[in-house]
PDB file of N, CA and C in Angstrom:
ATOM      1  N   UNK A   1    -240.202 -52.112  79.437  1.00  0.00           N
ATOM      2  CA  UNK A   1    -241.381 -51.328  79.144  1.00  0.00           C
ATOM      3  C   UNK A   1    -242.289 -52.160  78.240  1.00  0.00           C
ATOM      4  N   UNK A   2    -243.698 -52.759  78.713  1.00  0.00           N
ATOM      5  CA  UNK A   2    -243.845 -53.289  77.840  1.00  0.00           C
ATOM      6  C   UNK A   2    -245.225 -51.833  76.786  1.00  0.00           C
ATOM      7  N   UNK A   3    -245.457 -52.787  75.931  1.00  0.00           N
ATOM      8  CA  UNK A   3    -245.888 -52.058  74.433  1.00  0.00           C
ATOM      9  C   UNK A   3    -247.179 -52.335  74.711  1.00  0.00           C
ATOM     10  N   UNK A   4    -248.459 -51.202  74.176  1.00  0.00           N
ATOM     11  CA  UNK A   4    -249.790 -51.298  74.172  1.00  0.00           C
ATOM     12  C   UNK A   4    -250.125 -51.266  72.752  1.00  0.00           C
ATOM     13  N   UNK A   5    -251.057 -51.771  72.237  1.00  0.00           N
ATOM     14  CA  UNK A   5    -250.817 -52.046  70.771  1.00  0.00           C
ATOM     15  C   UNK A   5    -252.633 -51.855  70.114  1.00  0.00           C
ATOM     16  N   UNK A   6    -253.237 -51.808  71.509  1.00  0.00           N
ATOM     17  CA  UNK A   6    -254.654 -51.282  70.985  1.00  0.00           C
ATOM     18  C   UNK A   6    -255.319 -50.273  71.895  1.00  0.00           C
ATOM     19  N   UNK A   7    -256.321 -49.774  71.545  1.00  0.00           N
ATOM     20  CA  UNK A   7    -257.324 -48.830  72.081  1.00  0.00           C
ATOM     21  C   UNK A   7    -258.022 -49.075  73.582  1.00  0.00           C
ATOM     22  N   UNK A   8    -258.449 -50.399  73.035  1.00  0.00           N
ATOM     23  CA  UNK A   8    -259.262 -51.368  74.316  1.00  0.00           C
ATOM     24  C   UNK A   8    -257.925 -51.202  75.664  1.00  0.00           C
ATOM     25  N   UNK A   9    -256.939 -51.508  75.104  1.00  0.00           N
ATOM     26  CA  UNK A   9    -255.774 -51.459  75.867  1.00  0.00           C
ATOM     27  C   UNK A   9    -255.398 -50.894  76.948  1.00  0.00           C
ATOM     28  N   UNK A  10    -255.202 -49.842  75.814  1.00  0.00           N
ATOM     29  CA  UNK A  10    -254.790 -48.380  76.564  1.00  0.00           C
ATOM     30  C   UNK A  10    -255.792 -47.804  77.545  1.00  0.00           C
ATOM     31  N   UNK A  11    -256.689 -48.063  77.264  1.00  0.00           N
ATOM     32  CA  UNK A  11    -258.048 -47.211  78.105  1.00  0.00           C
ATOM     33  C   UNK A  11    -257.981 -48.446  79.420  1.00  0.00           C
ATOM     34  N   UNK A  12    -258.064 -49.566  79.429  1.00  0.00           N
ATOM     35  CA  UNK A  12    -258.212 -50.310  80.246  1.00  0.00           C
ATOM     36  C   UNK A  12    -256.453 -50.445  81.486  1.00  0.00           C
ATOM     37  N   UNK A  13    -255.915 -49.990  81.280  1.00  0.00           N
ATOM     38  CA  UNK A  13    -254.338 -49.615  81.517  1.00  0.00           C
ATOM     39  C   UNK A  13    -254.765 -48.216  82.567  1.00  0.00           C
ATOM     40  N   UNK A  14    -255.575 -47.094  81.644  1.00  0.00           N
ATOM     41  CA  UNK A  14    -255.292 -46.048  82.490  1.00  0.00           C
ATOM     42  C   UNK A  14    -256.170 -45.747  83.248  1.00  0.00           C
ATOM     43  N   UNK A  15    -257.506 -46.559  83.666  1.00  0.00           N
ATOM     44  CA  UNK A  15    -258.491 -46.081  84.410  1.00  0.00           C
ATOM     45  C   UNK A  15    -258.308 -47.170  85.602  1.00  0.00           C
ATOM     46  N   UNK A  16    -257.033 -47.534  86.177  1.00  0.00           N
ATOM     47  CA  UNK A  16    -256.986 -47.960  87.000  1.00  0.00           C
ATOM     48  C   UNK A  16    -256.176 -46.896  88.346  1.00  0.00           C
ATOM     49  N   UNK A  17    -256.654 -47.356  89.674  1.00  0.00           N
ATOM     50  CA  UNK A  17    -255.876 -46.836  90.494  1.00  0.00           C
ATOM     51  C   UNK A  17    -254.238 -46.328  90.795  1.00  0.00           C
ATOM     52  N   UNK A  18    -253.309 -47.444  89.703  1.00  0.00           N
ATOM     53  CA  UNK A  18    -252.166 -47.168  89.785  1.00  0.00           C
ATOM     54  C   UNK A  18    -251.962 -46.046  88.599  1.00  0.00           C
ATOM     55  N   UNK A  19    -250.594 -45.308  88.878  1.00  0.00           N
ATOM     56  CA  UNK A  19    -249.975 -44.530  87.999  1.00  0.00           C
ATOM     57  C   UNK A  19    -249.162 -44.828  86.854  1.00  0.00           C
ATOM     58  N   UNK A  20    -249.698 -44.724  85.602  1.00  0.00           N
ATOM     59  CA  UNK A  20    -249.220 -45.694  85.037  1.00  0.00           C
ATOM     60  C   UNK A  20    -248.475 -44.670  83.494  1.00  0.00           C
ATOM     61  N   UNK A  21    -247.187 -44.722  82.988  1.00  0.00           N
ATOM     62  CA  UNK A  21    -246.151 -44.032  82.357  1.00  0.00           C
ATOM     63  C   UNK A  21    -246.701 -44.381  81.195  1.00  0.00           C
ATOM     64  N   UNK A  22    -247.081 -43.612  80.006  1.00  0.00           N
ATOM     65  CA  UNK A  22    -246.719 -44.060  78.534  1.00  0.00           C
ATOM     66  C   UNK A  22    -245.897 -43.547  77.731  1.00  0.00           C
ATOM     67  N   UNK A  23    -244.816 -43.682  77.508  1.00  0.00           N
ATOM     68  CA  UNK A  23    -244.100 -43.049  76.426  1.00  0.00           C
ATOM     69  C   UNK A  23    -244.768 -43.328  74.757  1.00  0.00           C
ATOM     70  N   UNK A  24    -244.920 -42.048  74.689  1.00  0.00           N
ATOM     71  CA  UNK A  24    -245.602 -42.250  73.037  1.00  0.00           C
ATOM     72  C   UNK A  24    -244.132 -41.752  72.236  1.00  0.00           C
ATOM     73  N   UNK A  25    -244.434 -42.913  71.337  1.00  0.00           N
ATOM     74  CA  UNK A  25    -243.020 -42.666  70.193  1.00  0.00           C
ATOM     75  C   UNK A  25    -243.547 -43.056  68.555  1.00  0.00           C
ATOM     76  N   UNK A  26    -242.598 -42.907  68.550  1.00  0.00           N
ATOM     77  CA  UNK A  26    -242.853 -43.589  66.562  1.00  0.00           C
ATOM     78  C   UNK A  26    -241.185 -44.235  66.050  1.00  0.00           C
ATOM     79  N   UNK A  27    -241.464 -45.334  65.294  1.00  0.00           N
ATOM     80  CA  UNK A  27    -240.213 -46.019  64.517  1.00  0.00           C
ATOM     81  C   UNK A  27    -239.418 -45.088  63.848  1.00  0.00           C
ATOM     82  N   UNK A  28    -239.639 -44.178  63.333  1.00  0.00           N
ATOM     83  CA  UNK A  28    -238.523 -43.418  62.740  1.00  0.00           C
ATOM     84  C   UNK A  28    -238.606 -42.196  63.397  1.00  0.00           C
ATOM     85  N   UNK A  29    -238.167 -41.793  64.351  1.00  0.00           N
ATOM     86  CA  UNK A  29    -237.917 -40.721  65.457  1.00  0.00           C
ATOM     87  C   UNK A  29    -236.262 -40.778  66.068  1.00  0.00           C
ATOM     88  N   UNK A  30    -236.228 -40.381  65.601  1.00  0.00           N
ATOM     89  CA  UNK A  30    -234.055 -40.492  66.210  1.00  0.00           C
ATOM     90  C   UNK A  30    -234.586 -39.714  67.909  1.00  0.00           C
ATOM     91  N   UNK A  31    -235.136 -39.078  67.981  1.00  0.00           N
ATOM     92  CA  UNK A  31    -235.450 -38.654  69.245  1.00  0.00           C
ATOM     93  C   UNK A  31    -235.503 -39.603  70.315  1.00  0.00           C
ATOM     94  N   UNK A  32    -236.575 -40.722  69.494  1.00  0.00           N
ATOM     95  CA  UNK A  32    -237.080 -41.801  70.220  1.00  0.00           C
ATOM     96  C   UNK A  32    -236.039 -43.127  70.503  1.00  0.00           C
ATOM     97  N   UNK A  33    -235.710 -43.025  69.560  1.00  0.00           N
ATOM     98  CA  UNK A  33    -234.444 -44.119  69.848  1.00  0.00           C
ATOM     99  C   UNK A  33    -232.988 -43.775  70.836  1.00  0.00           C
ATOM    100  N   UNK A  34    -232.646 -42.141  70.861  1.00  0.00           N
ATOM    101  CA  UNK A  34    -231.818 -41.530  71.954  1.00  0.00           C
ATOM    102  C   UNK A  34    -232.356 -41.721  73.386  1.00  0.00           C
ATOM    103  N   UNK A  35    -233.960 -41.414  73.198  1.00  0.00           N
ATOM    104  CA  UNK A  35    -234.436 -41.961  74.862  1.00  0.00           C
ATOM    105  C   UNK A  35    -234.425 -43.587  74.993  1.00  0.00           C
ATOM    106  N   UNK A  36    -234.280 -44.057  74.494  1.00  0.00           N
ATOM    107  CA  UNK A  36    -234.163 -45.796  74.440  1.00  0.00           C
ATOM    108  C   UNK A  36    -232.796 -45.967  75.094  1.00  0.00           C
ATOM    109  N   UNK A  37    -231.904 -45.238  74.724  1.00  0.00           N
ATOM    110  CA  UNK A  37    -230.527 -45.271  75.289  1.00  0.00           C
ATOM    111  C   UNK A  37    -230.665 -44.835  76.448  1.00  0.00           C
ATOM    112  N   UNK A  38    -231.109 -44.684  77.440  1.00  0.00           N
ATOM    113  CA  UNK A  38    -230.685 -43.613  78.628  1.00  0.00           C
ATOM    114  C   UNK A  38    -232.072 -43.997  79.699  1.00  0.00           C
ATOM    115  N   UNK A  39    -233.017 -44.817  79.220  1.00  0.00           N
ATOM    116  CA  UNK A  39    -234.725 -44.470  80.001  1.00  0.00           C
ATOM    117  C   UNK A  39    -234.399 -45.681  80.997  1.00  0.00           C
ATOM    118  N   UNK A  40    -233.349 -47.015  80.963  1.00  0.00           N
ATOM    119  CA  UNK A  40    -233.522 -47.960  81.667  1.00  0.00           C
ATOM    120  C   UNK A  40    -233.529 -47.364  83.225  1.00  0.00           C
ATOM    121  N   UNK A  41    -232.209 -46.888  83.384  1.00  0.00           N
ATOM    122  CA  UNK A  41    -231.941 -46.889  84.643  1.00  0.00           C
ATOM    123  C   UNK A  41    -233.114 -45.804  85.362  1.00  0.00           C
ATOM    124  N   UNK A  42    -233.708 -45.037  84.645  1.00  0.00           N
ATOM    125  CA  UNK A  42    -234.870 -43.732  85.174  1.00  0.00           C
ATOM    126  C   UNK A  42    -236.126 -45.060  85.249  1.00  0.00           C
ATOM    127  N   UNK A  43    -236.669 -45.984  84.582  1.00  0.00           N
ATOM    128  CA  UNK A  43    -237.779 -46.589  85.032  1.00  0.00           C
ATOM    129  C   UNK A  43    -237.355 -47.461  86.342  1.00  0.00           C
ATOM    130  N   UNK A  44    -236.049 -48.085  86.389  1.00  0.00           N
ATOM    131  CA  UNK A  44    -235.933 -48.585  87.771  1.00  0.00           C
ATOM    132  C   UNK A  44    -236.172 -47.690  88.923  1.00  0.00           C
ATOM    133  N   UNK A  45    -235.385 -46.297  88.883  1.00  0.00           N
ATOM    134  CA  UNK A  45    -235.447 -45.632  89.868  1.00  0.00           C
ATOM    135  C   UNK A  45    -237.342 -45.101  90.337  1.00  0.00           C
ATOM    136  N   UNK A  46    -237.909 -45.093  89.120  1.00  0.00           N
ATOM    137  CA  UNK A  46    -239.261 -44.468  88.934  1.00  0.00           C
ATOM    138  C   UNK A  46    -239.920 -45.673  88.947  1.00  0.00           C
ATOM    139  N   UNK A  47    -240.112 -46.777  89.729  1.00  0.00           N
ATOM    140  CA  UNK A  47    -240.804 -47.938  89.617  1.00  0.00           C
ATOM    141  C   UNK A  47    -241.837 -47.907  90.044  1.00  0.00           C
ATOM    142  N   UNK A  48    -242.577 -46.372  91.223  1.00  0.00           N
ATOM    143  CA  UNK A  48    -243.646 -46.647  91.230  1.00  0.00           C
ATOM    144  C   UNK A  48    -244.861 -46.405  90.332  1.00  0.00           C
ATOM    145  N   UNK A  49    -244.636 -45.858  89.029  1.00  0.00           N
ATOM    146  CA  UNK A  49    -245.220 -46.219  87.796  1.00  0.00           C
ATOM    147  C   UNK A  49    -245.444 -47.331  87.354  1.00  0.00           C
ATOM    148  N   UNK A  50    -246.157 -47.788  86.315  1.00  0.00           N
ATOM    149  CA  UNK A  50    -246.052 -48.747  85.395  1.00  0.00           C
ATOM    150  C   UNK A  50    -245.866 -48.594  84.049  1.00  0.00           C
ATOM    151  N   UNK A  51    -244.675 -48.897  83.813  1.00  0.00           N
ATOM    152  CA  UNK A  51    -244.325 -48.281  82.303  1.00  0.00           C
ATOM    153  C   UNK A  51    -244.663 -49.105  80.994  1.00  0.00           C
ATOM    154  N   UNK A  52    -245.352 -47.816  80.105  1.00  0.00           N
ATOM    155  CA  UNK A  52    -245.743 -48.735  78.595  1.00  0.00           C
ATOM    156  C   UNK A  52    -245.165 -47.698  77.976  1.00  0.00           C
ATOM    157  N   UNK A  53    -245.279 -48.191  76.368  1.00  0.00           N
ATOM    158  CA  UNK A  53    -245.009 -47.608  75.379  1.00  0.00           C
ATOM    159  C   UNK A  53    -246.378 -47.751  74.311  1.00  0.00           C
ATOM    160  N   UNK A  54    -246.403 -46.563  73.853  1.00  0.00           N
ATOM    161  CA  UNK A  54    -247.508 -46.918  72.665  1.00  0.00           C
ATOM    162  C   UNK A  54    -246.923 -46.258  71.076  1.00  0.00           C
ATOM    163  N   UNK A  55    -247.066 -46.573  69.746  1.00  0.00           N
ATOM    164  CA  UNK A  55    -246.196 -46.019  69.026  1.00  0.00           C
ATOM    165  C   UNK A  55    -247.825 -45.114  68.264  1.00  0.00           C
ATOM    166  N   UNK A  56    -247.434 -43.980  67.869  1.00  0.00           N
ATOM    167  CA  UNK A  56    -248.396 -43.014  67.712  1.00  0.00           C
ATOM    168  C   UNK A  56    -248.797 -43.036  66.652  1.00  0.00           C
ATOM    169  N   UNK A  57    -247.800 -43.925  65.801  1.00  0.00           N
ATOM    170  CA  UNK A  57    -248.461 -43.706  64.487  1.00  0.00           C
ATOM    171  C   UNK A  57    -249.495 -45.111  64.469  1.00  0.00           C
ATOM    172  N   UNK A  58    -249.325 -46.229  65.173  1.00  0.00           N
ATOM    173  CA  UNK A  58    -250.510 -47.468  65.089  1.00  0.00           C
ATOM    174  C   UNK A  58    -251.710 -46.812  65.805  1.00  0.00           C
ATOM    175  N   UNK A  59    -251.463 -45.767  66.722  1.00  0.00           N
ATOM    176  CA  UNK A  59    -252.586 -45.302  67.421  1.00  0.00           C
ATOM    177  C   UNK A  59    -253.090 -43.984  67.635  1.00  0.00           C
ATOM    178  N   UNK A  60    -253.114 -43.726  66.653  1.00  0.00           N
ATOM    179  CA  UNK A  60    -253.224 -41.851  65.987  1.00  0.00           C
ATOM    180  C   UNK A  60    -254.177 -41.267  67.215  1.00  0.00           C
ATOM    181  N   UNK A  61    -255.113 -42.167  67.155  1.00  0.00           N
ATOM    182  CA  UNK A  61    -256.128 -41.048  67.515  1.00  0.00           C
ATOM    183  C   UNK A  61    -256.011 -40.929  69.058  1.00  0.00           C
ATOM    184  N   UNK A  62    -255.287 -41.926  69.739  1.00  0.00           N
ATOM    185  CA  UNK A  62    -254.883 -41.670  71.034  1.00  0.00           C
ATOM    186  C   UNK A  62    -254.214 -40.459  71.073  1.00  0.00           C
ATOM    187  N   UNK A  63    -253.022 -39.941  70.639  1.00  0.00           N
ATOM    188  CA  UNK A  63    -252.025 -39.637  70.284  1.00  0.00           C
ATOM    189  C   UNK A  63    -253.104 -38.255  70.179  1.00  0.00           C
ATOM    190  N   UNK A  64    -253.730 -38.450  69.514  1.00  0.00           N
ATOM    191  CA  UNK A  64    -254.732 -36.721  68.966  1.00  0.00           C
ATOM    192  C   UNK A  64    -255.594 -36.581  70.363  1.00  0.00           C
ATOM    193  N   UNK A  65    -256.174 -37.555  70.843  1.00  0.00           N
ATOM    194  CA  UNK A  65    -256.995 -37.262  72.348  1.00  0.00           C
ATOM    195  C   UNK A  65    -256.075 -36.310  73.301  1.00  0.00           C
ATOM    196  N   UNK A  66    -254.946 -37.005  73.612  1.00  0.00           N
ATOM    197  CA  UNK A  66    -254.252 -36.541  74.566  1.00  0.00           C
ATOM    198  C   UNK A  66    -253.263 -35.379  74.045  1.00  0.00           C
ATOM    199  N   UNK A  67    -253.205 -35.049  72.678  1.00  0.00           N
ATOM    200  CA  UNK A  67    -252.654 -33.334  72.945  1.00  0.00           C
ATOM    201  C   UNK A  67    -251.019 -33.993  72.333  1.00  0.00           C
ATOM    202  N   UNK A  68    -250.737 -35.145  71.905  1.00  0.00           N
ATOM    203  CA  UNK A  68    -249.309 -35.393  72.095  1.00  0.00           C
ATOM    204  C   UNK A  68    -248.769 -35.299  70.478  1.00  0.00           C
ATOM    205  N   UNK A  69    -248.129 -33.674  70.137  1.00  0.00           N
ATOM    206  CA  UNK A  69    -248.227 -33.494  69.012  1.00  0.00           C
ATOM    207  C   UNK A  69    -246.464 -33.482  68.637  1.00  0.00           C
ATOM    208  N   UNK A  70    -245.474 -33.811  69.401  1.00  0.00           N
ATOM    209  CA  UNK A  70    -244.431 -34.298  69.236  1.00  0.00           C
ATOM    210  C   UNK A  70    -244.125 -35.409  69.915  1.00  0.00           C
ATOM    211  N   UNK A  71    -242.942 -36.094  69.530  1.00  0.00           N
ATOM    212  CA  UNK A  71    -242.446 -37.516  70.251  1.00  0.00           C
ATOM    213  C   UNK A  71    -241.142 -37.378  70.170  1.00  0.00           C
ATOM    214  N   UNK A  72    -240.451 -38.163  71.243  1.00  0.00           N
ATOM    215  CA  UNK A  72    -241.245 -38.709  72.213  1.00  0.00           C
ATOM    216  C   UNK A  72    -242.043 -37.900  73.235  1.00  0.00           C
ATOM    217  N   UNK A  73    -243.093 -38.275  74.214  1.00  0.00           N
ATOM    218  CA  UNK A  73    -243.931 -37.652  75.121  1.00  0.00           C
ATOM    219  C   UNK A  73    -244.160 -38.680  76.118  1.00  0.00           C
ATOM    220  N   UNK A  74    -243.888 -38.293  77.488  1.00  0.00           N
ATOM    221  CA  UNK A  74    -244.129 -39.173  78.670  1.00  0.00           C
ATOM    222  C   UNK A  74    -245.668 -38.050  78.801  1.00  0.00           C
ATOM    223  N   UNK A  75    -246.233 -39.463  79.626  1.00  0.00           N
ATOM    224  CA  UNK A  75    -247.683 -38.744  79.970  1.00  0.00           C
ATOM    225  C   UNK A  75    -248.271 -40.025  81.143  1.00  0.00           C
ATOM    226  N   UNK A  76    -248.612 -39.375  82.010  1.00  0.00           N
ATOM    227  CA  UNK A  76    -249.006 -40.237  83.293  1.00  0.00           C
ATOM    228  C   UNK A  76    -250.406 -39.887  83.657  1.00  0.00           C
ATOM    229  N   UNK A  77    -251.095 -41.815  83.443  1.00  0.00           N
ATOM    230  CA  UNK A  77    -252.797 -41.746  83.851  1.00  0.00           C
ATOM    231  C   UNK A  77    -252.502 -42.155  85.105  1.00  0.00           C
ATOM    232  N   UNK A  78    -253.974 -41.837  85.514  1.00  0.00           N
ATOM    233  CA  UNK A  78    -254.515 -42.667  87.066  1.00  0.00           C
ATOM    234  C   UNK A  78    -255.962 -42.574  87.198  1.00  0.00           C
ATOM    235  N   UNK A  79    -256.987 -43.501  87.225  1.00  0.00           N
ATOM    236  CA  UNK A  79    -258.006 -43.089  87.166  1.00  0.00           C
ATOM    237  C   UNK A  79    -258.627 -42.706  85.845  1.00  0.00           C
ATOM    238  N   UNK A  80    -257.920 -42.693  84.891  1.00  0.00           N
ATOM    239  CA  UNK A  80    -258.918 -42.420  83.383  1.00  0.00           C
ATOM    240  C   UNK A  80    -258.259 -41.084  82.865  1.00  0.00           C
ATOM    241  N   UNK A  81    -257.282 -40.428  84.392  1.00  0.00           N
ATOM    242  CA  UNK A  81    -257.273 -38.906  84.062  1.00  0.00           C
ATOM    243  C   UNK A  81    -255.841 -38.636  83.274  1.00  0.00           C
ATOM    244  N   UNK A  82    -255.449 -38.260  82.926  1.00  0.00           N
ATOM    245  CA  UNK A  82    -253.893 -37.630  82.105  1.00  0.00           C
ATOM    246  C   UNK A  82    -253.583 -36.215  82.971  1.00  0.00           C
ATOM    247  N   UNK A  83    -252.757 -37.439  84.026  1.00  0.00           N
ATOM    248  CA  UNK A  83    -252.301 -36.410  85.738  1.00  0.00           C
ATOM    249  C   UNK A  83    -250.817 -35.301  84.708  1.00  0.00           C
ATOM    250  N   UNK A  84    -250.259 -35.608  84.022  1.00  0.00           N
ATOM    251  CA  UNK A  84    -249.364 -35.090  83.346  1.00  0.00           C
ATOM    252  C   UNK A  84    -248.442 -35.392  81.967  1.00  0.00           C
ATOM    253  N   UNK A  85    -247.871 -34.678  81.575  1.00  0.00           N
ATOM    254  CA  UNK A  85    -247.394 -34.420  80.068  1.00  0.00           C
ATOM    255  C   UNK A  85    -246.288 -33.637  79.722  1.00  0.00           C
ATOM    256  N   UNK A  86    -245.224 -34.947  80.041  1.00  0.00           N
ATOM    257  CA  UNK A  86    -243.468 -34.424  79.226  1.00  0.00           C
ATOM    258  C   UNK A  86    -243.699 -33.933  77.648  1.00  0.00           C
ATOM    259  N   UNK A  87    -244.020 -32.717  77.276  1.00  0.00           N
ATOM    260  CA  UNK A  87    -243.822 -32.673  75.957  1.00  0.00           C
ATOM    261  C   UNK A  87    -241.997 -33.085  75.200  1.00  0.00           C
ATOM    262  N   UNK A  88    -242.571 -33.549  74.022  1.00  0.00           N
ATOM    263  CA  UNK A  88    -240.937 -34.034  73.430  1.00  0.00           C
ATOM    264  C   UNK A  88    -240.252 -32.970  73.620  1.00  0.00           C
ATOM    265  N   UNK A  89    -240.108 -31.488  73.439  1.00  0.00           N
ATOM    266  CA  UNK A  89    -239.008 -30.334  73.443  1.00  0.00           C
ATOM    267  C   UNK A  89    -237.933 -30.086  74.780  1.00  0.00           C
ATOM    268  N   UNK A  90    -239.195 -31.181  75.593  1.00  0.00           N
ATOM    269  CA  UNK A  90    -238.416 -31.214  77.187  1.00  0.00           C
ATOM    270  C   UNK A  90    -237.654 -32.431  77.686  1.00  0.00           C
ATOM    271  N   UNK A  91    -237.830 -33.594  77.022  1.00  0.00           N
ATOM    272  CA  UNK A  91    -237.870 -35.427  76.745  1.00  0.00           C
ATOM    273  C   UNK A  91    -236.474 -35.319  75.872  1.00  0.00           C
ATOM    274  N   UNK A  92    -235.548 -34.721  76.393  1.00  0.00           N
ATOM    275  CA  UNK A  92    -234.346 -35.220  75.311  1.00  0.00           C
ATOM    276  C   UNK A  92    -233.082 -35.178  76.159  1.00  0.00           C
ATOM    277  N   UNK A  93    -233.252 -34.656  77.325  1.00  0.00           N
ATOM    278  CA  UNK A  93    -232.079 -35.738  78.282  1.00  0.00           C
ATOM    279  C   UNK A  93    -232.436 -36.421  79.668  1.00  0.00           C
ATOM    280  N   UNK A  94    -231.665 -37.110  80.146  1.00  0.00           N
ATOM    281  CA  UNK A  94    -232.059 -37.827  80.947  1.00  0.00           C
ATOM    282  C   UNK A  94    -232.857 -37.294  82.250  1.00  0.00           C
ATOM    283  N   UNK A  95    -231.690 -35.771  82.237  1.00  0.00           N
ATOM    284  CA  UNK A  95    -231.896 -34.815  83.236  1.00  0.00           C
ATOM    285  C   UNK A  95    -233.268 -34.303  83.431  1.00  0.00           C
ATOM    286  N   UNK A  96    -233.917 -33.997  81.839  1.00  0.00           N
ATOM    287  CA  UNK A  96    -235.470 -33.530  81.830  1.00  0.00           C
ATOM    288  C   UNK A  96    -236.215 -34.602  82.135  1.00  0.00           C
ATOM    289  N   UNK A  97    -236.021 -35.775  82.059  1.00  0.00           N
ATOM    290  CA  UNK A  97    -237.182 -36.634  82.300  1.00  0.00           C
ATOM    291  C   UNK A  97    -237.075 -37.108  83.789  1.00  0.00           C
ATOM    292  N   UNK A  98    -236.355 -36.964  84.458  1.00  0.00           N
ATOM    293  CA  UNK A  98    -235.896 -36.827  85.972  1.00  0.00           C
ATOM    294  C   UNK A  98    -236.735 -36.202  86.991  1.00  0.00           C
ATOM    295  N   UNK A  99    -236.120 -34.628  86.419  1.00  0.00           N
ATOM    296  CA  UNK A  99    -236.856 -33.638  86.996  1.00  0.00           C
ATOM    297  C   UNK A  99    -238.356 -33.692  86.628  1.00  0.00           C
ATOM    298  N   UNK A 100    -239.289 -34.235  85.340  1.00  0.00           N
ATOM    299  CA  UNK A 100    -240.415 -34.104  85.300  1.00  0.00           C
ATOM    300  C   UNK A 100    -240.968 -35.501  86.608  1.00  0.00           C
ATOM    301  N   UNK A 101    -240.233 -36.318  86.442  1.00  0.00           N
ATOM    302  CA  UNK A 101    -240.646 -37.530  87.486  1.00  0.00           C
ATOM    303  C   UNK A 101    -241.120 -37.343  88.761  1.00  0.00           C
ATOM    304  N   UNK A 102    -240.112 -36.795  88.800  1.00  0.00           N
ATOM    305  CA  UNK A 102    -239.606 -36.106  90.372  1.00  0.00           C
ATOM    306  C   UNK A 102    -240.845 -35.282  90.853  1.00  0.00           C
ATOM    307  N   UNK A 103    -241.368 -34.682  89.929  1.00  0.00           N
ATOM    308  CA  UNK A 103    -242.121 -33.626  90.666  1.00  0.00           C
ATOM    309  C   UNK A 103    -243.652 -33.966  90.447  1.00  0.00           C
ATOM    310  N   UNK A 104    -243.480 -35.127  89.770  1.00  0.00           N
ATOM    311  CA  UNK A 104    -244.764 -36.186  90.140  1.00  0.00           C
ATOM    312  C   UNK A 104    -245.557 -36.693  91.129  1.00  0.00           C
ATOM    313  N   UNK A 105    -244.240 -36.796  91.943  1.00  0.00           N
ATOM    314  CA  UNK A 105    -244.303 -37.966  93.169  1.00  0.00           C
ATOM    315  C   UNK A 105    -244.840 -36.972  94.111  1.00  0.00           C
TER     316      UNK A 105
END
């Protein structure tokens, strides 16, 4: 997964044609580090995404645009748009982030 680390970034990432994954997290989130354990084998299977990470606290105000008021949070652009949104309460087993994938496609 690689890491987005600015604004310019991120915006230029999601207003493209492909579907593209961000997991928003933060360094001290035990939440976030349990999905670290378990997300490899779900981005292989889910490859037709493109997966990033952005950490919420270097990029607050992203984080405040898009509504993402716990972490971790999967959230999928295409086009500029925010097609959808794993809130964290649902992002804590493998099983929930599956089924949100799944019903992406």
């Amino acid at each position: 997964m690689k890491t987005i680390t600015t604004a310019e970034q991120f915006n230029e990432l999601i207003s493209g044609d492909q579907k593209v994954l961000v997991k928003f997290y933060a360094g001290w989130c035990p939440d976030c580090t349990r999905m670290n354990m378990f997300i490899d084998p779900i981005i292989e299977e889910y490859n037709q995404f493109d997966w990033y990470e952005l950490n919420r606290d270097e990029l607050p105000e992203i984080a405040d645009k898009y509504d993402v008021m716990g972490i971790p949070s999967l959230l999928i652009f295409q086009n500029g748009e925010k097609l959808a949104h794993l809130h964290s309460a649902n992002a804590k087993t493998p099983q929930q982030v599956t089924e949100f994938l799944a019903a992406q496609q």
